[in-house]
Protein backbone atom coordinates (compact mmCIF):
# COMPACT_ATOMS: atom_id res chain seq x y z
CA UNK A 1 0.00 0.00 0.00
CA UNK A 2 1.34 3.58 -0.79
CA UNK A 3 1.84 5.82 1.52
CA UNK A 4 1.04 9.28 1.65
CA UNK A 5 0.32 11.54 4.47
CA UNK A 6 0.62 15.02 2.92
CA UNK A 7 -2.58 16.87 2.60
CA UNK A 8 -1.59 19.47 -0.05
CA UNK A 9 -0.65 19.06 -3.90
CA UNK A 10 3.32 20.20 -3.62
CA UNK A 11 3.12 20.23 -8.04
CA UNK A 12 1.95 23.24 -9.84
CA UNK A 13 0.03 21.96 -12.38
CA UNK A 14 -2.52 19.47 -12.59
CA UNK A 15 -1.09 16.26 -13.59
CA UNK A 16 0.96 14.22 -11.34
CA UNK A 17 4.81 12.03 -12.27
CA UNK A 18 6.00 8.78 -11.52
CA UNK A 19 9.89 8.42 -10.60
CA UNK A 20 11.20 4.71 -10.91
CA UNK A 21 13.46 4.22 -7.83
CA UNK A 22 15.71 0.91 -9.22
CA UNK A 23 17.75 0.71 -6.39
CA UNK A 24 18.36 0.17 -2.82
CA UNK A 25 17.64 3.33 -1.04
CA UNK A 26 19.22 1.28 2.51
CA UNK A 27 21.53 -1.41 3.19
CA UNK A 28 20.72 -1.96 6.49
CA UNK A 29 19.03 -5.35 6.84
CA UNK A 30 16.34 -6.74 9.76
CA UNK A 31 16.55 -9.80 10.91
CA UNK A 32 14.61 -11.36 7.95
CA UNK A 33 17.45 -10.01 5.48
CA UNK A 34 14.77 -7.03 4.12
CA UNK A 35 16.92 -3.96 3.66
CA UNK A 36 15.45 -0.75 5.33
CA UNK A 37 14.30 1.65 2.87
CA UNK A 38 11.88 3.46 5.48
CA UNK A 39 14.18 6.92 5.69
CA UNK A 40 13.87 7.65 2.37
CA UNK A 41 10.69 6.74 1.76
CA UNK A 42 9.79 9.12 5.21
CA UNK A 43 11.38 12.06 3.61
CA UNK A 44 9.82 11.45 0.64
CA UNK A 45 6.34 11.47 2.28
CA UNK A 46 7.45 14.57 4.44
CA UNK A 47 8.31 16.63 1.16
CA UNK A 48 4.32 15.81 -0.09
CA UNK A 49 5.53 12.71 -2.60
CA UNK A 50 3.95 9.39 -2.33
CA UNK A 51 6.26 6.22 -1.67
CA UNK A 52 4.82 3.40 -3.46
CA UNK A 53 6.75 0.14 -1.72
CA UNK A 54 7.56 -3.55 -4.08
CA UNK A 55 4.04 -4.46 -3.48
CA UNK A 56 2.03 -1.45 -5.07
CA UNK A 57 1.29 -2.09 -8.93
CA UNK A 58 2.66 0.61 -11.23
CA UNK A 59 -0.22 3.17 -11.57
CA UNK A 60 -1.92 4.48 -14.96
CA UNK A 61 -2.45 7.80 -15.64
CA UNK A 62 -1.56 10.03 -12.38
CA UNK A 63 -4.04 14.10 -12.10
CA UNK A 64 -2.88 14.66 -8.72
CA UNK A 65 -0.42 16.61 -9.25
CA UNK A 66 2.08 14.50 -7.06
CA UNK A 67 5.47 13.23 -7.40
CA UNK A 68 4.72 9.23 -7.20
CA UNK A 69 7.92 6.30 -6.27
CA UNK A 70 7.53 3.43 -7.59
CA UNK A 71 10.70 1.05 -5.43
CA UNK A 72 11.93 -1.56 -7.56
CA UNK A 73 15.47 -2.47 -6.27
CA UNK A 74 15.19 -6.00 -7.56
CA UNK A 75 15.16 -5.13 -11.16
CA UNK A 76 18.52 -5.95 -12.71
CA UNK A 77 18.84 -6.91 -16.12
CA UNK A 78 18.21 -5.29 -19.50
CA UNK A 79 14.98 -6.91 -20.41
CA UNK A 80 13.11 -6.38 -16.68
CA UNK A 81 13.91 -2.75 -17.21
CA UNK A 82 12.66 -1.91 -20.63
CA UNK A 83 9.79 -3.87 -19.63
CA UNK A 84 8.91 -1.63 -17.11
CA UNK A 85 9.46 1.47 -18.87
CA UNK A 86 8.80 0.34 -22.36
CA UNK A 87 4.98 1.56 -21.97
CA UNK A 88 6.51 5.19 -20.55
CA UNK A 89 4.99 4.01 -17.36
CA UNK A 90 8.04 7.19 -15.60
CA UNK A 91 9.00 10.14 -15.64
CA UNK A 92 12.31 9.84 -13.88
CA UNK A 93 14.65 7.37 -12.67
CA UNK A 94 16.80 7.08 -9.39
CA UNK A 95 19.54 4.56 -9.48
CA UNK A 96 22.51 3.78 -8.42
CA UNK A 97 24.37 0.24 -9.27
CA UNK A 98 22.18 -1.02 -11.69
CA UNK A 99 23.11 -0.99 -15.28
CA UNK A 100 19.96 1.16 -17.41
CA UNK A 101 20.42 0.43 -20.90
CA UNK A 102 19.66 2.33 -23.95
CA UNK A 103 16.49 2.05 -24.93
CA UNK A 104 14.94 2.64 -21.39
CA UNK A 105 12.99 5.31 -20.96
CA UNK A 106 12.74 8.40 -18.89
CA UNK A 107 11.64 11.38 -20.41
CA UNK A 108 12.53 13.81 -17.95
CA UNK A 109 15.68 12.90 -16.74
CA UNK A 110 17.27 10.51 -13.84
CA UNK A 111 19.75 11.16 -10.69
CA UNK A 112 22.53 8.36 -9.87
CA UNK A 113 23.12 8.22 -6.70
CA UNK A 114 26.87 8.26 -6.83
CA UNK A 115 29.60 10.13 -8.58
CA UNK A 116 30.06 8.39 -11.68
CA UNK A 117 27.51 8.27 -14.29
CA UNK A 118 28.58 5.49 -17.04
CA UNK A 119 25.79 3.01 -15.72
CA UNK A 120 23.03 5.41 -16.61
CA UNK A 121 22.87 4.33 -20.79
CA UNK A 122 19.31 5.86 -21.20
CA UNK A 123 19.59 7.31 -24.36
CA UNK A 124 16.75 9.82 -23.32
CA UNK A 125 19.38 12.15 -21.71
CA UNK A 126 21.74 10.73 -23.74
CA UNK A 127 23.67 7.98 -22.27
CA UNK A 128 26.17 7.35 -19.54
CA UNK A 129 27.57 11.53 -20.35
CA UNK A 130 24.54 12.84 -20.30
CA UNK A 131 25.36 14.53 -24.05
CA UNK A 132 22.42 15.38 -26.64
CA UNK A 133 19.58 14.12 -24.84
CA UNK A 134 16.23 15.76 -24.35
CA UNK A 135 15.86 14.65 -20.53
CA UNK A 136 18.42 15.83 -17.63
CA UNK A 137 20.76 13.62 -15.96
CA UNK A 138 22.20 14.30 -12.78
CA UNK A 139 24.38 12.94 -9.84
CA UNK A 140 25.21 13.40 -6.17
CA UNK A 141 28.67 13.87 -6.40
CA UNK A 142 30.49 13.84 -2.83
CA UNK A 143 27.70 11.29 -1.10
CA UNK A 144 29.97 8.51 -1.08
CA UNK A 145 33.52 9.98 -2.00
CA UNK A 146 34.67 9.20 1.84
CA UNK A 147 33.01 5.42 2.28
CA UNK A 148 34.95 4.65 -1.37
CA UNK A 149 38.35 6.49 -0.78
CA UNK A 150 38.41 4.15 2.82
CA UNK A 151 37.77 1.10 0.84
CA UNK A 152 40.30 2.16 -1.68
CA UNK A 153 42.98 2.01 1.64
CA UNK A 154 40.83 -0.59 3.22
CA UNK A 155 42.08 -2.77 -0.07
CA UNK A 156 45.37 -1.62 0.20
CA UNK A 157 46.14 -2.04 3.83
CA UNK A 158 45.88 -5.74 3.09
CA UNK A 159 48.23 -6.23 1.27
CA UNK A 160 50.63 -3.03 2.58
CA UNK A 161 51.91 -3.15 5.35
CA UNK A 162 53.19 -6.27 4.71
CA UNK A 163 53.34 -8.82 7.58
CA UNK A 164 51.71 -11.97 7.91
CA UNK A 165 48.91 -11.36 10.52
CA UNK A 166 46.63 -14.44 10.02
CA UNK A 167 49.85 -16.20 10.53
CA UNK A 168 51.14 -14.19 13.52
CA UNK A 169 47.73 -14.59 14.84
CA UNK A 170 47.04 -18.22 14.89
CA UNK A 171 50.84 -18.75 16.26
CA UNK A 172 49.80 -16.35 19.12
CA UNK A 173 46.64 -18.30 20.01
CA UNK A 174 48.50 -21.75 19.83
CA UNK A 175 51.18 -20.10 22.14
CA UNK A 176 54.15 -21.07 19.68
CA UNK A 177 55.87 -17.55 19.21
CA UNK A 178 58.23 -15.76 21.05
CA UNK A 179 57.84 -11.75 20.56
CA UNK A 180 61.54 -11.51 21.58
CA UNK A 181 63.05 -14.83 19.17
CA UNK A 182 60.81 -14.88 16.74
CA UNK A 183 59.21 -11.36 15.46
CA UNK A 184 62.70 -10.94 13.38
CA UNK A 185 61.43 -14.09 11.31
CA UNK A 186 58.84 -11.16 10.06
CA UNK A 187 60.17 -7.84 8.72
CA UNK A 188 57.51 -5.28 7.24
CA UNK A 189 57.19 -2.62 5.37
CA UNK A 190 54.98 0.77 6.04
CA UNK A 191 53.48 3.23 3.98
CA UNK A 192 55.25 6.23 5.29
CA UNK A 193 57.47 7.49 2.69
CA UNK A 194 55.76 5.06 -0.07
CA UNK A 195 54.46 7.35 -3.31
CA UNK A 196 51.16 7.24 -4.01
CA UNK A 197 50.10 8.08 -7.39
CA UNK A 198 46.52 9.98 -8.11
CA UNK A 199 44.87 9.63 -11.18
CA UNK A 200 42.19 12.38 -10.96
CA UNK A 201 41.89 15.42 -8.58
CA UNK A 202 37.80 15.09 -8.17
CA UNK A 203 35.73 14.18 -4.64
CA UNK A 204 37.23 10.77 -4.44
CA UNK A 205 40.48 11.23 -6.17
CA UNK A 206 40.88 14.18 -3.21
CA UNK A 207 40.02 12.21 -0.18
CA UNK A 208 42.12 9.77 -1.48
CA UNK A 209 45.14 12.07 -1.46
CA UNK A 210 43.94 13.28 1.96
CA UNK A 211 44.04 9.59 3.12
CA UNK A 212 47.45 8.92 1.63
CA UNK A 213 48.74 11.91 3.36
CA UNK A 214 47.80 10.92 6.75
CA UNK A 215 49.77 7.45 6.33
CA UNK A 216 52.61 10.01 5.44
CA UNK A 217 52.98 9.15 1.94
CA UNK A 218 54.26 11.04 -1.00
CA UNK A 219 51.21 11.92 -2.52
CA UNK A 220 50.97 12.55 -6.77
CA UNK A 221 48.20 13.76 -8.38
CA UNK A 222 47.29 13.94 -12.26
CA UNK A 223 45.09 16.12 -13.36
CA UNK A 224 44.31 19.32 -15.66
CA UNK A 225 46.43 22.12 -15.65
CA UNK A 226 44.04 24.39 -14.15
CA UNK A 227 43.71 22.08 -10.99
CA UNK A 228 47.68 22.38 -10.22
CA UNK A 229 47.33 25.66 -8.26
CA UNK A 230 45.21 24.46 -5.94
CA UNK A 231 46.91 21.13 -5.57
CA UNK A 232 50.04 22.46 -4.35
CA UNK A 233 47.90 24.32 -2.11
CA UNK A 234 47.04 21.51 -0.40
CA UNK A 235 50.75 19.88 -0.10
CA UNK A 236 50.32 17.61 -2.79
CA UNK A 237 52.37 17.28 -5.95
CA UNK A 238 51.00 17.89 -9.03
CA UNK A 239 51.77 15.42 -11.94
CA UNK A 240 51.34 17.07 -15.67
CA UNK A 241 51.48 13.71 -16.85
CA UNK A 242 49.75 10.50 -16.38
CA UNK A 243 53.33 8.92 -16.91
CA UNK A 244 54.97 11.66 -14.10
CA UNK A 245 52.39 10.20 -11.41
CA UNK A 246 52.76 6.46 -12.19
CA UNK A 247 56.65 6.79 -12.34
CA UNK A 248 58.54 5.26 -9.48
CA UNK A 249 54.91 4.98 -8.01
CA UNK A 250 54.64 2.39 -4.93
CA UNK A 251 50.79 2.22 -5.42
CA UNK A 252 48.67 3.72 -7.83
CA UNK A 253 45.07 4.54 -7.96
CA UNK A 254 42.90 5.98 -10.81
CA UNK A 255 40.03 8.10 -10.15
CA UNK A 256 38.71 9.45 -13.29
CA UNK A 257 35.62 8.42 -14.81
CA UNK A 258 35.25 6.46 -18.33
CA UNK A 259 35.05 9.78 -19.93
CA UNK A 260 33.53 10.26 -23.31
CA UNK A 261 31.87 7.83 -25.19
CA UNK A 262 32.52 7.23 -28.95
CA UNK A 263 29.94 5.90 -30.92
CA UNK A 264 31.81 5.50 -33.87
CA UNK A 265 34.99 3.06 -32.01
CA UNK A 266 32.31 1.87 -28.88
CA UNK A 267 34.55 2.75 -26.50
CA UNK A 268 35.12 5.38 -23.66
CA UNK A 269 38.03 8.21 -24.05
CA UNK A 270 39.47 6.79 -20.65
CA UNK A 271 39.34 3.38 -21.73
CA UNK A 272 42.84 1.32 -21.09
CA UNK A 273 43.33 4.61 -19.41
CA UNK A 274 46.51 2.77 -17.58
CA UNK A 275 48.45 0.56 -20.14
CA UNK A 276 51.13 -1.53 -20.06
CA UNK A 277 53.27 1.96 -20.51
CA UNK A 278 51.63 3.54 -17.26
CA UNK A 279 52.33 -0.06 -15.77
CA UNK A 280 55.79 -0.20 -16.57
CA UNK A 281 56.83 2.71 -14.93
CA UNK A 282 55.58 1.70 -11.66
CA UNK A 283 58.20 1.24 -8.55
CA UNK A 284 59.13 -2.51 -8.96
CA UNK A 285 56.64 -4.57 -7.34
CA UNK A 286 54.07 -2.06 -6.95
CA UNK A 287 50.02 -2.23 -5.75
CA UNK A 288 47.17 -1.05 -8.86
CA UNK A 289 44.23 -0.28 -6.62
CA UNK A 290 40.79 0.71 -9.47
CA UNK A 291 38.54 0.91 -7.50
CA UNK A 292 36.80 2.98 -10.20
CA UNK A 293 35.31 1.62 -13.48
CA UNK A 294 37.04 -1.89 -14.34
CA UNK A 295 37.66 -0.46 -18.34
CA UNK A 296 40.02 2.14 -17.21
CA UNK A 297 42.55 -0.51 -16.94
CA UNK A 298 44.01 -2.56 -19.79
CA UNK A 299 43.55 -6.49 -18.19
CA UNK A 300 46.28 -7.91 -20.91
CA UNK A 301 48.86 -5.23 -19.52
CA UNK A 302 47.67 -6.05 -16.14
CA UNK A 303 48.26 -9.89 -16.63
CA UNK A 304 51.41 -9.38 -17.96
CA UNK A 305 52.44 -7.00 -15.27
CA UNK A 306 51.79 -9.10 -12.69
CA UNK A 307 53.61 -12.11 -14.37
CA UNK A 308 56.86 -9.89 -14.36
CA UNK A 309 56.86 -8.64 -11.28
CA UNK A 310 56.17 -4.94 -12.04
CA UNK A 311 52.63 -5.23 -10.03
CA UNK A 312 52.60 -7.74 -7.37
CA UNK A 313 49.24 -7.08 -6.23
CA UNK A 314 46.01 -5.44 -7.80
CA UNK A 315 42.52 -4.93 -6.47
CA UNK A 316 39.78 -4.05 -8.96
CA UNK A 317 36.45 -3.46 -8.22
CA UNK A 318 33.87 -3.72 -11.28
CA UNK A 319 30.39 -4.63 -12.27
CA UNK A 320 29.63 -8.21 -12.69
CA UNK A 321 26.17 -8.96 -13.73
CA UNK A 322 24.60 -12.25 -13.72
CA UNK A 323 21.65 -13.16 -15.76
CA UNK A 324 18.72 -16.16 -15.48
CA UNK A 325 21.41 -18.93 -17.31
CA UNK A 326 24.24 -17.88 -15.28
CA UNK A 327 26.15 -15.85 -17.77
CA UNK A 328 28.38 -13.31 -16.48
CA UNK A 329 29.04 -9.95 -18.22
CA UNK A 330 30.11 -6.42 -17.11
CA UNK A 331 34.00 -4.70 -16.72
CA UNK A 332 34.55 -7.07 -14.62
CA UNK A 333 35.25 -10.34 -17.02
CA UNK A 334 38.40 -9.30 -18.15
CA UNK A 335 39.94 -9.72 -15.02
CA UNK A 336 38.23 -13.20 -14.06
CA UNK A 337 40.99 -15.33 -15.85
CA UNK A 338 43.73 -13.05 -14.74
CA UNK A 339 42.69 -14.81 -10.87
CA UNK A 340 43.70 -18.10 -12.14
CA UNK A 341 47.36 -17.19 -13.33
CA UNK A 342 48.26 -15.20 -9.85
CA UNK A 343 46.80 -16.84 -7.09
CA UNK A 344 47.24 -14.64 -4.25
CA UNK A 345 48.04 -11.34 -6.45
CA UNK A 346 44.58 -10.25 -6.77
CA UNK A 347 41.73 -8.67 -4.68
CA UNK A 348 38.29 -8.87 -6.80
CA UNK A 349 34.99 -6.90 -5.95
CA UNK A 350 31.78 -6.61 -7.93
CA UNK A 351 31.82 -2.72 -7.81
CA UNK A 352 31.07 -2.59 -3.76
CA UNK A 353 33.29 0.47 -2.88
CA UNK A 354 30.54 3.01 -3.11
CA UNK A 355 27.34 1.12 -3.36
CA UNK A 356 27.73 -0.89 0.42
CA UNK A 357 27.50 1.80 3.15
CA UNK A 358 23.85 2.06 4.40
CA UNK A 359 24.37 6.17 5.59
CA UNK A 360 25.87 7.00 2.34
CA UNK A 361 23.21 5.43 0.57
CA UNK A 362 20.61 7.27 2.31
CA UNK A 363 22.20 10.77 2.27
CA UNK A 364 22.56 9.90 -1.80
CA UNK A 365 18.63 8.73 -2.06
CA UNK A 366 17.43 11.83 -0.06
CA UNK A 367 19.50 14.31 -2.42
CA UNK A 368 17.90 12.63 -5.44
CA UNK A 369 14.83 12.49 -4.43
CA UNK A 370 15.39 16.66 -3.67
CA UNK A 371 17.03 16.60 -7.29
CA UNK A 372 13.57 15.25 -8.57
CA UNK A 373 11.61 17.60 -6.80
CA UNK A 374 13.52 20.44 -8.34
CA UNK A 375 13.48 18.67 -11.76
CA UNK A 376 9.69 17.48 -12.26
CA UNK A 377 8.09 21.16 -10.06
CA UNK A 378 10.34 23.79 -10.76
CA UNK A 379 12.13 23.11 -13.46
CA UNK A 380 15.83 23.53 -11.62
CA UNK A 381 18.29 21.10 -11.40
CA UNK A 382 21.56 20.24 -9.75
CA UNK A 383 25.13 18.05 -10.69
CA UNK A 384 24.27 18.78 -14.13
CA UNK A 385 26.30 15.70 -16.61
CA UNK A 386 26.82 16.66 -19.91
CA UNK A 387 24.25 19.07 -21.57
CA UNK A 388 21.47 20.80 -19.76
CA UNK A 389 17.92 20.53 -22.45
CA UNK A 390 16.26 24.17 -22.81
CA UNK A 391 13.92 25.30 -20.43
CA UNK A 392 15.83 24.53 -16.90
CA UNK A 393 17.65 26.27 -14.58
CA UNK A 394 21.08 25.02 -13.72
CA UNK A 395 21.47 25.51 -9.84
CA UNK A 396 25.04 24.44 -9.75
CA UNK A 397 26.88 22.17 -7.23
CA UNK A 398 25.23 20.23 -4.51
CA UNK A 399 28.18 18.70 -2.42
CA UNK A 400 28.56 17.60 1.26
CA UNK A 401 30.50 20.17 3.11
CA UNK A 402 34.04 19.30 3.53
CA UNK A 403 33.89 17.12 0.10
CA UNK A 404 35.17 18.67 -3.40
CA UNK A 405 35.52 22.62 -3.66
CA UNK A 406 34.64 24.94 -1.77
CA UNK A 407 31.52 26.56 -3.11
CA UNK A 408 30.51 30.42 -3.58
CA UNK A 409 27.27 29.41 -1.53
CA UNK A 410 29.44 27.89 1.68
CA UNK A 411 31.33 30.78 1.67
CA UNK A 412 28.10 32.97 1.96
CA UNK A 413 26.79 30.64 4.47
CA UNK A 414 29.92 31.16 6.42
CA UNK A 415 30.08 35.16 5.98
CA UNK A 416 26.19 34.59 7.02
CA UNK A 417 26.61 32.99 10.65
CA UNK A 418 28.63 36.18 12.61
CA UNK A 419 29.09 34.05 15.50
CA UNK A 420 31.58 31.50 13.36
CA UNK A 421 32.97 34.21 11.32
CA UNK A 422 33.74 36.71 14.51
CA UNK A 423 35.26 33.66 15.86
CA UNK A 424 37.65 32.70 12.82
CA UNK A 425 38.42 36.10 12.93
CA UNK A 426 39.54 36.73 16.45
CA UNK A 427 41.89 33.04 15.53
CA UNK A 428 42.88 34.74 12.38
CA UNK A 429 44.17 37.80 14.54
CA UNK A 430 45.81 35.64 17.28
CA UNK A 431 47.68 34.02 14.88
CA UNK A 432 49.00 36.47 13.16
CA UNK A 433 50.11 38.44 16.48
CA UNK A 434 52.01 35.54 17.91
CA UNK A 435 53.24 34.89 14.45
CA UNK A 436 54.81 38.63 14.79
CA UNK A 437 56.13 37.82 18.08
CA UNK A 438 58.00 34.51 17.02
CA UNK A 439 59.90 36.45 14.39
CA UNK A 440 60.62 39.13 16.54
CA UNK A 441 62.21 36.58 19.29
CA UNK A 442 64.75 34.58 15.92
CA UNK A 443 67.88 36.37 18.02
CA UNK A 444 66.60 36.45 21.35
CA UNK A 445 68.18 33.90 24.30
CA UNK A 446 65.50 33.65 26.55
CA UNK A 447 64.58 30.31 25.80
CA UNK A 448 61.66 29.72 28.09
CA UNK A 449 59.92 33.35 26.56
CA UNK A 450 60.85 31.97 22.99
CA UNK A 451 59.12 28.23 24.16
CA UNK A 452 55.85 30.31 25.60
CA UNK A 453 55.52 32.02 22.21
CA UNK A 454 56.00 29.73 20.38
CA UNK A 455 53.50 27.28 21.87
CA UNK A 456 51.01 30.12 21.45
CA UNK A 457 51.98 30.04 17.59
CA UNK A 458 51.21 26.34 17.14
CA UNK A 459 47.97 26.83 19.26
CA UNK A 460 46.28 29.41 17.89
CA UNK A 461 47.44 27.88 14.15
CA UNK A 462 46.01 24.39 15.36
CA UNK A 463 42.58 26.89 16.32
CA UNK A 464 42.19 28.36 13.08
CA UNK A 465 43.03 25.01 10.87
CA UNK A 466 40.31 23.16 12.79
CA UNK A 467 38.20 26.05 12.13
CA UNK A 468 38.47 26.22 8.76
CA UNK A 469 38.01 22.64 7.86
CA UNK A 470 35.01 22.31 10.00
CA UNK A 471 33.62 25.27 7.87
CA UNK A 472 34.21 23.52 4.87
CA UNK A 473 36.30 25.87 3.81
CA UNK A 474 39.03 23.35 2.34
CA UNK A 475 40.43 22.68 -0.79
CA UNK A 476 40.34 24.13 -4.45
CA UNK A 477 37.65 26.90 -4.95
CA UNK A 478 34.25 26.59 -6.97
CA UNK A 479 32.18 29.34 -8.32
């Protein structure tokens, strides 16, 4: 049964929409194994939509002049979704993992919830780049940046340090080791010092820096020219060259996005992205970590890195799909053989990064369901991909504070709230006074005045960092 508690028509006009939700909208499962999907269909209600759950049969004509959500997270494959939508039965589409082919249909557009939009084919808003089409496709950029960067170092802590703890473990527990005879007989490496090499300076190519910077690593980043200024800003290196970040690279991580899509070759521009050049330039026994789309790595190259020694261990996280006769087929087939010829070397995961972490998914299915509001009653829109049809208003960014740029709008919000501003201000002030007095004290020999001031300095700087960065106001700029 639907549910619908709002006693006023939020549209303005008569006729009413119907928004296909194909995904999970919560991962967090009762004790029958039913995923939770009651937040987002709450705040749906609470904005004046109606939730229809799995049970509800797909309406006919809608004259109410609501926004109506039809949840079908069990629809996977390319003939249960152009059934569905073959009859024009929606308006819109949220998604996230699934695949939505080409001939599916959503006239007015579709959100993924998620960065990366090459799953969304639809050629109604014109595929996965969102590039001729007459409907709008959109994103929520930022929503899961942090839950994929952690798996992206969640992947490589296993393998990095390198010690042996399943085996240091079960010697513990069966009492046969020594800590002072026998911890030489395992030597380790850290990744302090190690380079880590960026491919791509957006949401999750950033946090990934950030990451790699806290485990004190040399941290490289590839990306456009007009990105470099604010990279060194934040103390990383900027690569001009795909080949300058791989080379002498301990572990390297692309975060880029299949790019493009040519019709005429049926392939992405960032396809094979990193070759058996980009490879082969890698420190000698280095980590691949994609944890990205599974075509932005050549799997030949891979194989025969891995066979010489130039990778020792990869994880790749891609979509596999399965249909009815157990066929497999996604980015992810490539790499299945490469499992059998290095035992051990790989780590493989069915695109999970993003799509597993139940608050993420939430925040994403809330934004998108705001994204449709704007889209189907007002005609605005947000996280724009590719062209924008005439007749809507582009609204710009929607991020999660803290995530990508900074944004003209944050940086009204803070100029907005005196309280935070008069504060960062008075920090601002302290810091630069007992900045003055630590230069003036370079030739002075009164070490314990020298020691007050300059614990002052580190204070108030410590003050005004955490300031900042809990305002947001953090990393390259955004208009």
């Amino acid at each position: 049964m639907s549910k619908d508690v709002s006693s006023q028509n939020p549209a303005t006009q008569n006729n009413g929409f119907k928004v296909l939700i194909a995904d999970l909208v919560g991962l967090k499962f009762d004790d029958q194994g039913v995923p939770d999907c009651s937040e987002v269909a709450e705040y749906i209600v609470a904005k004046g939509g109606v939730f229809h759950p799995v049970s509800d049969a797909v309406e006919g004509v809608i004259d109410d002049g609501k926004i109506h959500f039809y949840y079908r997270p069990n629809i996977s494959t390319e003939d249960e979704i152009i059934a569905i939508t073959e009859a024009g039965n929606f308006d819109a589409l949220i998604a996230a993992a699934t695949f939505i082919p080409a001939k599916a249909s959503f006239p007015r557009g579709g959100v993924r919830i998620g960065a990366g939009t090459g799953n969304m084919g639809a050629l109604c808003w014109g595929g996965g780049n969102g590039d001729g089409g007459t409907g709008v496709l959109m994103n929520t950029p930022g929503i899961n940046s942090r839950a994929t960067a952690q798996m992206v170092f969640k992947a490589l802590l296993r393998t990095v340090p390198d010690i042996d703890l399943d085996t240091l473990h079960e010697r513990v527990v069966a009492k046969t080791f020594d800590t002072g005879k026998n911890l030489k007989d395992f030597p380790t490496s850290k990744l302090e010092g190690c380079v880590l090499g960026v491919i791509g300076y957006g949401n999750i190519g950033r946090e990934v820096a950030k990451l790699g910077r806290s485990f004190g690593m040399e941290v490289r980043i590839y990306a456009r020219e007009r990105h470099k200024k604010w990279i060194e800003a934040e103390g990383f290196v900027y690569a001009p060259t795909i080949l300058d970040a791989a080379r002498g690279a301990d572990v390297l991580t692309p975060h880029v996005g299949l790019g493009a899509f040519d019709a005429d070759a049926g392939t992405y521009a960032n396809a094979h992205l990193i070759n058996a050049e980009v490879l082969n330039v890698l420190a000698p026994g280095a980590v691949l970590v994609n944890f990205d789309r599974g075509e932005l790595v050549d799997a030949a190259a891979l194989d025969q890195a891995l066979a010489s020694g130039a990778v020792r261990y990869a994880a790749i996280d891609a979509d596999l799909f399965l249909n009815e006769q157990g066929d497999v087929s996604g980015p992810m087939v490539p790499y299945l053989p490469l499992e059998t010829h290095h035992k051990g070397k790989l780590l493989l995961l069915p695109h999970a990064a993003a799509d597993t972490d139940h608050p993420s998914r939430v925040a994403g299915g809330k934004q998108a369901v705001d994204q449709i509001f704007g889209l189907l009653l007002e005609k605005s829109v947000s996280n724009v991909r590719g062209t924008l049809p005439q007749g809507y208003t582009d609204l710009g960014v929607m991020g999660v504070p803290g995530v990508g740029a900074v944004s003209s709008s944050q940086l009204s919000g803070l100029v907005a709230d005196t309280e935070t501003l008069d504060a960062l201000i008075g920090d601002l002030r302290a810091l630069l006074g007992s900045l003055e007095q630590l230069g003036s004290l370079k030739h002075a020999r009164r070490t314990e005045t020298s020691a007050e001031v300059s614990e002052q300095f580190v204070l108030n700087a410590n003050r005004t960092i955490s300031k900042l960065r809990k305002a947001g106001i953090e990393g390259p700029f955004r208009a």
